[in-house]
PDB file of N, CA and C in Angstrom:
ATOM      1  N   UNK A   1      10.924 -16.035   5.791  1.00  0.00           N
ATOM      2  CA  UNK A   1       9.780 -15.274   5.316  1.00  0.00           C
ATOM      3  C   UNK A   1      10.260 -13.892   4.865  1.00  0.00           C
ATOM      4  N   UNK A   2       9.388 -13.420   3.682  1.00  0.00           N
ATOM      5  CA  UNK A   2      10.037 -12.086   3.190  1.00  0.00           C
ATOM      6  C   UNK A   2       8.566 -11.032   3.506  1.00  0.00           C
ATOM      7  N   UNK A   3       8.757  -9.662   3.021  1.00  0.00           N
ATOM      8  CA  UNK A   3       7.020  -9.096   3.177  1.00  0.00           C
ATOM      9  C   UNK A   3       6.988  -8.660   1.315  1.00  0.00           C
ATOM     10  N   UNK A   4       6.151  -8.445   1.169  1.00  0.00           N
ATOM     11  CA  UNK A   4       6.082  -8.139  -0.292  1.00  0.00           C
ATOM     12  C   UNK A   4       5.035  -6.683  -0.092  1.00  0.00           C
ATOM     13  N   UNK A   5       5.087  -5.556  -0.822  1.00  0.00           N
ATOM     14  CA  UNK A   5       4.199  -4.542  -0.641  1.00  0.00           C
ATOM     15  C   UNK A   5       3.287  -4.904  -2.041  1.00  0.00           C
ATOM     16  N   UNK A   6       1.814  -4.416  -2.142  1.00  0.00           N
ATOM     17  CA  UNK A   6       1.540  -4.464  -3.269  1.00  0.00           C
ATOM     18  C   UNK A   6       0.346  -3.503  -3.336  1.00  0.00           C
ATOM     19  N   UNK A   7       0.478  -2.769  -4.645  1.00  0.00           N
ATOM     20  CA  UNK A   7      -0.921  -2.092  -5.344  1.00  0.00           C
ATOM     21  C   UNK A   7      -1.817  -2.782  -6.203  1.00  0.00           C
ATOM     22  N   UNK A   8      -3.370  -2.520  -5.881  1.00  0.00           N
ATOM     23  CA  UNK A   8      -3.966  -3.001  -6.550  1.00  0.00           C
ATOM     24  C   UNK A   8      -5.197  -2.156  -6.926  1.00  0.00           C
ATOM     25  N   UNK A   9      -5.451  -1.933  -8.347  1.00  0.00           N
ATOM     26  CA  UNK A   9      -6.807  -1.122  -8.239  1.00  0.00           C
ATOM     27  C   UNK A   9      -7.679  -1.386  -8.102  1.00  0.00           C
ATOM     28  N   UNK A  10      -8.776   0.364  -7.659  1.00  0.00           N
ATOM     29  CA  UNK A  10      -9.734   0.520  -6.805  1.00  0.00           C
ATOM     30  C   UNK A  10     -10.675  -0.057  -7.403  1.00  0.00           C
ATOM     31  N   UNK A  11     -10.594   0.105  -9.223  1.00  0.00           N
ATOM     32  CA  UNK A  11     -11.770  -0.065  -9.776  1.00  0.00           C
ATOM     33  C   UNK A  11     -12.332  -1.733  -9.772  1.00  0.00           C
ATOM     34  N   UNK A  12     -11.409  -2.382 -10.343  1.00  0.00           N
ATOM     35  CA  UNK A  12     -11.624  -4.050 -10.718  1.00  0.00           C
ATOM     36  C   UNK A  12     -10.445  -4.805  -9.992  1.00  0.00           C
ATOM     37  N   UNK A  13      -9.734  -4.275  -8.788  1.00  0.00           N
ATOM     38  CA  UNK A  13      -8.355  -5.388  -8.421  1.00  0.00           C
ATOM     39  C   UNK A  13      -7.645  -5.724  -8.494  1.00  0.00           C
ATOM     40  N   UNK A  14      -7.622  -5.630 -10.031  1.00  0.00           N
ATOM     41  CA  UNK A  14      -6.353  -5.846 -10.824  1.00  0.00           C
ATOM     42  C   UNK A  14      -4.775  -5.331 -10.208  1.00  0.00           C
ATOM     43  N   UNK A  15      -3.854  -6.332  -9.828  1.00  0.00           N
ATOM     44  CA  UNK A  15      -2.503  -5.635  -9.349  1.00  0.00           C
ATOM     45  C   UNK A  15      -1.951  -4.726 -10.132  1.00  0.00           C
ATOM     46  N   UNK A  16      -1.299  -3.959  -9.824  1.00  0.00           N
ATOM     47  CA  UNK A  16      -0.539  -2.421 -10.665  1.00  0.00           C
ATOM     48  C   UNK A  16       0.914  -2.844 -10.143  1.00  0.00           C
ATOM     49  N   UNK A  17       1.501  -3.281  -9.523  1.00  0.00           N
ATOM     50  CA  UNK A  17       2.394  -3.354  -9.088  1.00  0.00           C
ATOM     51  C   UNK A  17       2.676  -3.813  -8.089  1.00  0.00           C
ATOM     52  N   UNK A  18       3.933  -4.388  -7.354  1.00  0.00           N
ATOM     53  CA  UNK A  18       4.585  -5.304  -6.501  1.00  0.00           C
ATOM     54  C   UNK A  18       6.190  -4.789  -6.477  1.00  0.00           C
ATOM     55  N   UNK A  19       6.150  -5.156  -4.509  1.00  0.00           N
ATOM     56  CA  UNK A  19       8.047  -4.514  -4.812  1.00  0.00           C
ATOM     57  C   UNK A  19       8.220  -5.691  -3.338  1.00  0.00           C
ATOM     58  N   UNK A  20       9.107  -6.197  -3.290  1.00  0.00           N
ATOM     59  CA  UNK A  20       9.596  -6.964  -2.297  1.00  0.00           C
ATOM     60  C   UNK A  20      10.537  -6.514  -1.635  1.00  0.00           C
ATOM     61  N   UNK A  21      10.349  -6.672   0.060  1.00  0.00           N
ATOM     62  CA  UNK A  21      11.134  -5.487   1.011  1.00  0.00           C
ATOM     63  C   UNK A  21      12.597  -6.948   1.206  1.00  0.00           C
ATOM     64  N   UNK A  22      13.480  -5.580   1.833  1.00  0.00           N
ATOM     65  CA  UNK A  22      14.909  -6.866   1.971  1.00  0.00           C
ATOM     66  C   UNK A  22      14.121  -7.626   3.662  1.00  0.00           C
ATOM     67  N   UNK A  23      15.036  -8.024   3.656  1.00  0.00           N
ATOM     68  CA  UNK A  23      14.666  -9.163   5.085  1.00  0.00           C
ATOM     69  C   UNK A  23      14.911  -8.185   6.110  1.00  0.00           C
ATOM     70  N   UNK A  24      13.587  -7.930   6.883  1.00  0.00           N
ATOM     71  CA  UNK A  24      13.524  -7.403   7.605  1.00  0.00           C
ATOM     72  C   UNK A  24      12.491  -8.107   9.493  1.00  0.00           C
ATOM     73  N   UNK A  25      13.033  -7.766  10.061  1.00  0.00           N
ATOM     74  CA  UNK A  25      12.221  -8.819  11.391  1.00  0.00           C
ATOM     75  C   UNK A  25      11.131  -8.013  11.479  1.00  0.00           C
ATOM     76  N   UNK A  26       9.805  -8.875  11.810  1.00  0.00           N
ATOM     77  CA  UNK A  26       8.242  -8.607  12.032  1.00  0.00           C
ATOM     78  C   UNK A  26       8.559  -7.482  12.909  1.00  0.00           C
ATOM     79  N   UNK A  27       9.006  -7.267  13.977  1.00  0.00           N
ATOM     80  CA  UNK A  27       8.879  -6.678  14.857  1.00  0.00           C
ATOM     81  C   UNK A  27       9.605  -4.996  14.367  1.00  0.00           C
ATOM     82  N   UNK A  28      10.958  -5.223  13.618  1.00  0.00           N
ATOM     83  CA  UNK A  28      10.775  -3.811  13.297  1.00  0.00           C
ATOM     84  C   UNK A  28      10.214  -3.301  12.122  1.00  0.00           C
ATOM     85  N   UNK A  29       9.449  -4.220  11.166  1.00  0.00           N
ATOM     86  CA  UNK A  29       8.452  -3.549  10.445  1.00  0.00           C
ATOM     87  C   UNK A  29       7.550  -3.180  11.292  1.00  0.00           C
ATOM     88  N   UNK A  30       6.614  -3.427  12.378  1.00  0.00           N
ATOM     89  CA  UNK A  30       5.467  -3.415  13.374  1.00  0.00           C
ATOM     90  C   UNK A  30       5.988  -2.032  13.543  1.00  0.00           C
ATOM     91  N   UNK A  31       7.228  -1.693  14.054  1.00  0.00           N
ATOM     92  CA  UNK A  31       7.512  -0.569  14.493  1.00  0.00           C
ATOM     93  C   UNK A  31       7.705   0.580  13.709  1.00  0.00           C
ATOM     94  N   UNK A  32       8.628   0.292  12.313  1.00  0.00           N
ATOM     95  CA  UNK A  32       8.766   1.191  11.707  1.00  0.00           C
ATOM     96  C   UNK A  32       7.207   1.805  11.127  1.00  0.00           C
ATOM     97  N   UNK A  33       6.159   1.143  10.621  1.00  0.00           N
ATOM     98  CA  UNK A  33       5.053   1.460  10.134  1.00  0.00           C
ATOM     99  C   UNK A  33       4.014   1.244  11.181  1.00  0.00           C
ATOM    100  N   UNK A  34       4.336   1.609  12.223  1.00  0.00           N
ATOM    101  CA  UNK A  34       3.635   1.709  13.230  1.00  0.00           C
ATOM    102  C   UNK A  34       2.068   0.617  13.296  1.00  0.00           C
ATOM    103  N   UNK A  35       2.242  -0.495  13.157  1.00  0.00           N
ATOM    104  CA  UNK A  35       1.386  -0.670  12.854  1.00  0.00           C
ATOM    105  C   UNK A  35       1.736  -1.984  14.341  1.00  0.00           C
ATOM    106  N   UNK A  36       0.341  -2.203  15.396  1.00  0.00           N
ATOM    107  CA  UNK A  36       0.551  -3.274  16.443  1.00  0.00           C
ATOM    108  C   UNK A  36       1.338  -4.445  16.636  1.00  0.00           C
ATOM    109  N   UNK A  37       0.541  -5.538  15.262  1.00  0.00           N
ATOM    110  CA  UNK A  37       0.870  -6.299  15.445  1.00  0.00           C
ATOM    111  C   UNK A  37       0.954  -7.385  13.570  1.00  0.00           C
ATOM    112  N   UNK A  38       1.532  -8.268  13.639  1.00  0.00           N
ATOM    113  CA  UNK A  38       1.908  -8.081  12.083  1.00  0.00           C
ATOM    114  C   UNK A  38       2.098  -9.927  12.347  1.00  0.00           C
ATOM    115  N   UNK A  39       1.709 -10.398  13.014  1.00  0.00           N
ATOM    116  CA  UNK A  39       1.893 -11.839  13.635  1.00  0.00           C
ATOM    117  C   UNK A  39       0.905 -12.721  12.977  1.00  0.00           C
ATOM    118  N   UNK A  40      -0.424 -11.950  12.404  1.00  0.00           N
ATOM    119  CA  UNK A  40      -1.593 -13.059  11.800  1.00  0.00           C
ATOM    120  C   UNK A  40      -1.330 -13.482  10.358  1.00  0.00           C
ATOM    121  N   UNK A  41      -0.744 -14.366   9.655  1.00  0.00           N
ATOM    122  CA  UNK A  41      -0.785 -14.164   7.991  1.00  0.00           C
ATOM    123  C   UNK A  41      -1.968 -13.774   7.453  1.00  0.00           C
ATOM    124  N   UNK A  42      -1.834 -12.895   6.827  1.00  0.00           N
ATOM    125  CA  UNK A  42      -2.770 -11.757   6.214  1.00  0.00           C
ATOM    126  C   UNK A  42      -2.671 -11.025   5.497  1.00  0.00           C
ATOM    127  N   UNK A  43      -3.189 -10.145   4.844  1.00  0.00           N
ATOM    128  CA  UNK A  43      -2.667  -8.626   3.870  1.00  0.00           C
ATOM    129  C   UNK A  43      -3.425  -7.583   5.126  1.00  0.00           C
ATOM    130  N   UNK A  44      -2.445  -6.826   4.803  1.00  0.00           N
ATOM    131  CA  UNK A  44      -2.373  -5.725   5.617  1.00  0.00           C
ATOM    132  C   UNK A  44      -3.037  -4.412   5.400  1.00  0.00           C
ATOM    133  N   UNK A  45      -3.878  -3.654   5.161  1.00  0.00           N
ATOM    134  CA  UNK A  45      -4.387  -2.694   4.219  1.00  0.00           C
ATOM    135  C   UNK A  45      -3.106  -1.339   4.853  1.00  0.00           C
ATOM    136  N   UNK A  46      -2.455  -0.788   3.918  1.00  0.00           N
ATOM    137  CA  UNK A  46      -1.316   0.104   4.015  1.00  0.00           C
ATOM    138  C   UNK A  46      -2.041   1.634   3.682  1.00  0.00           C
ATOM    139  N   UNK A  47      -1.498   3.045   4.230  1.00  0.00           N
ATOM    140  CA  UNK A  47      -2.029   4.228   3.803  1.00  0.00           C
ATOM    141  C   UNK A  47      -0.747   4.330   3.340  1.00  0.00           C
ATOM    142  N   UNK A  48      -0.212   5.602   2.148  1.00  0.00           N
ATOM    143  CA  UNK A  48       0.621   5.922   1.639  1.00  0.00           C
ATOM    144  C   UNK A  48       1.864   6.446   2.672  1.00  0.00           C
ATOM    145  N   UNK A  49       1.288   7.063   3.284  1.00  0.00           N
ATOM    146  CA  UNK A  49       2.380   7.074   4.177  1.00  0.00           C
ATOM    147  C   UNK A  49       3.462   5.693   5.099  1.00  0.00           C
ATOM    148  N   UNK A  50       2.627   4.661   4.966  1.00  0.00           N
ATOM    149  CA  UNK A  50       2.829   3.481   5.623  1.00  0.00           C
ATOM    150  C   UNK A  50       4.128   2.792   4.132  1.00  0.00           C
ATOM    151  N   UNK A  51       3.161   3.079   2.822  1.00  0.00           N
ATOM    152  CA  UNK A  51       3.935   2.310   2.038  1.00  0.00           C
ATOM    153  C   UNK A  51       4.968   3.324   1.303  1.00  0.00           C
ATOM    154  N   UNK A  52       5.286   4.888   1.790  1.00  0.00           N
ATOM    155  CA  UNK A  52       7.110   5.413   1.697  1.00  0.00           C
ATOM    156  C   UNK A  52       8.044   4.495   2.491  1.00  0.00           C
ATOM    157  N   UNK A  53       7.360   4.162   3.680  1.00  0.00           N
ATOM    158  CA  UNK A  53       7.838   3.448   4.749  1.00  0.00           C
ATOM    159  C   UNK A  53       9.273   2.895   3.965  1.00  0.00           C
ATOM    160  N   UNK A  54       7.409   1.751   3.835  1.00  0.00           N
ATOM    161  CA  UNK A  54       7.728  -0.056   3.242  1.00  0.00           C
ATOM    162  C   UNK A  54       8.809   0.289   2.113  1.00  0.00           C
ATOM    163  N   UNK A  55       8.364   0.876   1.266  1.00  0.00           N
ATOM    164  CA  UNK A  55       9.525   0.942   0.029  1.00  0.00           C
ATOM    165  C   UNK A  55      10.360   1.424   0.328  1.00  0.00           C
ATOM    166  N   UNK A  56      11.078   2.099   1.455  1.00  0.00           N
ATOM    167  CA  UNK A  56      12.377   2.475   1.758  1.00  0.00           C
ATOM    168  C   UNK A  56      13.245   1.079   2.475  1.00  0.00           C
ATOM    169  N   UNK A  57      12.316   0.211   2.693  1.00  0.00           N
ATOM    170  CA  UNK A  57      13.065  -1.423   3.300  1.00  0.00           C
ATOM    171  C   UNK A  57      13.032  -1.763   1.963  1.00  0.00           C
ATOM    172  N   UNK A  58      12.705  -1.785   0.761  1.00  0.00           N
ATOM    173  CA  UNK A  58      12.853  -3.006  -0.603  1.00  0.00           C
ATOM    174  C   UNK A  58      14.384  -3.185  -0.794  1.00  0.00           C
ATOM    175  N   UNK A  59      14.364  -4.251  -1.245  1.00  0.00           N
ATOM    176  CA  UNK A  59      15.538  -4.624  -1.690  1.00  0.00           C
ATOM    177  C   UNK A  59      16.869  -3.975  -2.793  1.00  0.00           C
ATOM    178  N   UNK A  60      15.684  -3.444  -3.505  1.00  0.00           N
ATOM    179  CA  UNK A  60      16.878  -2.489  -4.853  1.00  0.00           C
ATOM    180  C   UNK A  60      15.988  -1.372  -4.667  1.00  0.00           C
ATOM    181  N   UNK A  61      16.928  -0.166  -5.538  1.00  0.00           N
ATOM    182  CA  UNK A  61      16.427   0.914  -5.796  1.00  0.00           C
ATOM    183  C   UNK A  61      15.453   0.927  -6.861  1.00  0.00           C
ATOM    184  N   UNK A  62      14.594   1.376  -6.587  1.00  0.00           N
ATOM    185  CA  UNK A  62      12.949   1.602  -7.656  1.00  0.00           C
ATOM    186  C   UNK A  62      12.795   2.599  -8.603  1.00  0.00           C
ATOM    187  N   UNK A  63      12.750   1.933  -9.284  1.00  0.00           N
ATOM    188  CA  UNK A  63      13.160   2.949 -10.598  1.00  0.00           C
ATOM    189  C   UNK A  63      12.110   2.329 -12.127  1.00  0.00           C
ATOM    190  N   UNK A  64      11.418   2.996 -12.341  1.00  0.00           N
ATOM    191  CA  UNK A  64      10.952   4.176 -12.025  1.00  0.00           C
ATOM    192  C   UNK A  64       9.790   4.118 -10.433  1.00  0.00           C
ATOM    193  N   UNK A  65       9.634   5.186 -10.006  1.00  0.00           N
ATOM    194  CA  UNK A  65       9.160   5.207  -8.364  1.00  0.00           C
ATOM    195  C   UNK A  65       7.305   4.519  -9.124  1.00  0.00           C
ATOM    196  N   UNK A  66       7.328   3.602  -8.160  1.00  0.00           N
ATOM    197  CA  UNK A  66       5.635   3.420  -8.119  1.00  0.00           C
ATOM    198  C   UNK A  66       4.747   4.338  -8.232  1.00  0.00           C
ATOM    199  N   UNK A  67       3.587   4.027  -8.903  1.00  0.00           N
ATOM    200  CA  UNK A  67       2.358   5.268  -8.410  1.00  0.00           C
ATOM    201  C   UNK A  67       1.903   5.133  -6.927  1.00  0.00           C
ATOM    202  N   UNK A  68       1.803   5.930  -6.411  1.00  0.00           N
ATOM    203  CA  UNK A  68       0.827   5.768  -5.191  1.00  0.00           C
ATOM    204  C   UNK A  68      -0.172   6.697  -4.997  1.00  0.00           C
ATOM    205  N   UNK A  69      -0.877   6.973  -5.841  1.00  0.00           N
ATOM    206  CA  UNK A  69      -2.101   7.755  -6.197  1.00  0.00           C
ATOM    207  C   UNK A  69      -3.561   6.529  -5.024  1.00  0.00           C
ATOM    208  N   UNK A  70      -3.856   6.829  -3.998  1.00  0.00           N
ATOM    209  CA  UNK A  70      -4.680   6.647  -3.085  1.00  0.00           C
ATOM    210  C   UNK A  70      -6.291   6.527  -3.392  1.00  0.00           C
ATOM    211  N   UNK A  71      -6.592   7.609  -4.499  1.00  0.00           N
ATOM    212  CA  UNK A  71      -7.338   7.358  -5.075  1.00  0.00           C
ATOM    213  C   UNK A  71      -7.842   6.164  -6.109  1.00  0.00           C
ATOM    214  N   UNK A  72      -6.852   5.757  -6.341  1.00  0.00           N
ATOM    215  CA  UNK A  72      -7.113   4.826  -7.708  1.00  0.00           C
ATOM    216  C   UNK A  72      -6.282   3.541  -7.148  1.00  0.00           C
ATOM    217  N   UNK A  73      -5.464   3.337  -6.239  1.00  0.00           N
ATOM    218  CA  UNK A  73      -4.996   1.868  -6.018  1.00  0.00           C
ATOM    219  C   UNK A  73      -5.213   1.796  -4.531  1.00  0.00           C
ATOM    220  N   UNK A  74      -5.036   0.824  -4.204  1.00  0.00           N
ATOM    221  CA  UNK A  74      -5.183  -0.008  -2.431  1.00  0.00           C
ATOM    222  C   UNK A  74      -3.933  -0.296  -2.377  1.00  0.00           C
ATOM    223  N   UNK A  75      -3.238  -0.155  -1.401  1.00  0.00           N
ATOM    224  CA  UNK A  75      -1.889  -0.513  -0.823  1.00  0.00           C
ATOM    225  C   UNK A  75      -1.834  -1.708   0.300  1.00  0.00           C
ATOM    226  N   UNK A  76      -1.227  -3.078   0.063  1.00  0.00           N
ATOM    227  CA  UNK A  76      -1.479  -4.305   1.066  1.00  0.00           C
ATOM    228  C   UNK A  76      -0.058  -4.503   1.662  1.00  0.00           C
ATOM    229  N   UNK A  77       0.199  -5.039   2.868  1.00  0.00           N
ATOM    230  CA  UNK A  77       1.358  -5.639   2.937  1.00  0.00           C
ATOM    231  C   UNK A  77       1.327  -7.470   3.472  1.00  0.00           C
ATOM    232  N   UNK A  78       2.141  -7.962   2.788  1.00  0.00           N
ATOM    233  CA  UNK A  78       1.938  -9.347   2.822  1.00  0.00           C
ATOM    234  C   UNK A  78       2.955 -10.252   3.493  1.00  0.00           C
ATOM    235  N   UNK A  79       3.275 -11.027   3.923  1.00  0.00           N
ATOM    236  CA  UNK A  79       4.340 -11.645   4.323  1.00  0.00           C
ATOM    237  C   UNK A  79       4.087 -13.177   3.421  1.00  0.00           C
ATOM    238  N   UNK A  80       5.346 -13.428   2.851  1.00  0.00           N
ATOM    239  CA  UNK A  80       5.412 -14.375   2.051  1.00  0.00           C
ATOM    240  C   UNK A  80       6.286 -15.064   1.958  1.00  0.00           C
ATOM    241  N   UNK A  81       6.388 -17.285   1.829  1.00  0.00           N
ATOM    242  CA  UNK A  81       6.889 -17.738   2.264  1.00  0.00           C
ATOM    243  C   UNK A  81       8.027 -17.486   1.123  1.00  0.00           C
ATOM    244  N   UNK A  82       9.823 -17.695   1.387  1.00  0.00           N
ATOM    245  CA  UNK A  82      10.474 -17.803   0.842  1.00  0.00           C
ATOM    246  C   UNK A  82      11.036 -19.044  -0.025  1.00  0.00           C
ATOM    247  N   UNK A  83      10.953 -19.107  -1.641  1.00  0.00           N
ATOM    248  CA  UNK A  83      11.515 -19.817  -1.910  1.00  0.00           C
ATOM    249  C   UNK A  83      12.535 -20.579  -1.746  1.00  0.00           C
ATOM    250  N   UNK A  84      12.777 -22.097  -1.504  1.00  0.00           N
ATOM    251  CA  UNK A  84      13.791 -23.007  -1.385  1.00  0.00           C
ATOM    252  C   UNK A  84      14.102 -23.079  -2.565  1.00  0.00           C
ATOM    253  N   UNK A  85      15.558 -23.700  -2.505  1.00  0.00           N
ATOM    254  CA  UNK A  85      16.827 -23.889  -3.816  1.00  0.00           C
ATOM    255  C   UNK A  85      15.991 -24.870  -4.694  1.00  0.00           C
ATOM    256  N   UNK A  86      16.445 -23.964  -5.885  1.00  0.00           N
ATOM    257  CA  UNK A  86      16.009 -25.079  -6.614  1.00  0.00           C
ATOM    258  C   UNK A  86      16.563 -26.451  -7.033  1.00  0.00           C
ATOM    259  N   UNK A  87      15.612 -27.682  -7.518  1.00  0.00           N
ATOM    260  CA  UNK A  87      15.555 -28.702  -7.311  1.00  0.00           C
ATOM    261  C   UNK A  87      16.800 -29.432  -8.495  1.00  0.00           C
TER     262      UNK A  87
END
């Protein structure tokens, strides 16, 4: 399983963006973003501070840096199953 962070806007939902964190264990994401418990599959509702966190676990460097304007997008965190080899 991987986590995926994602923005989506406030107005209509529409995703703005997506960044996928490297492999990291439930338990020290729970910790690093302080957040209880991270065990239910779900989206996660993230505050900006939660998602400097998250994007400091992604996999590559981000370039150009996401918006994270609070006002205008929702921040989720997701856990998502990992693709198998292809066939």
């Amino acid at each position: 399983m991987s986590w995926l962070v994602e923005a989506f806007r406030e107005d209509d939902e529409t995703p703005e963006w997506e960044v996928e964190l490297r492999p990291v264990a439930r338990e020290d994401l729970e910790r690093a973003l302080s957040v209880p418990d991270l065990s239910v599959p779900a989206s996660y509702l993230l505050c900006v501070g939660q998602v400097v966190v998250a994007l400091g676990l992604a996999d590559t460097t981000i370039d150009p840096k996401p918006d994270l304007d609070p006002r205008r997008l929702a921040f989720y965190l997701s856990e998502v199953a990992d693709e198998g080899p292809a066939a």
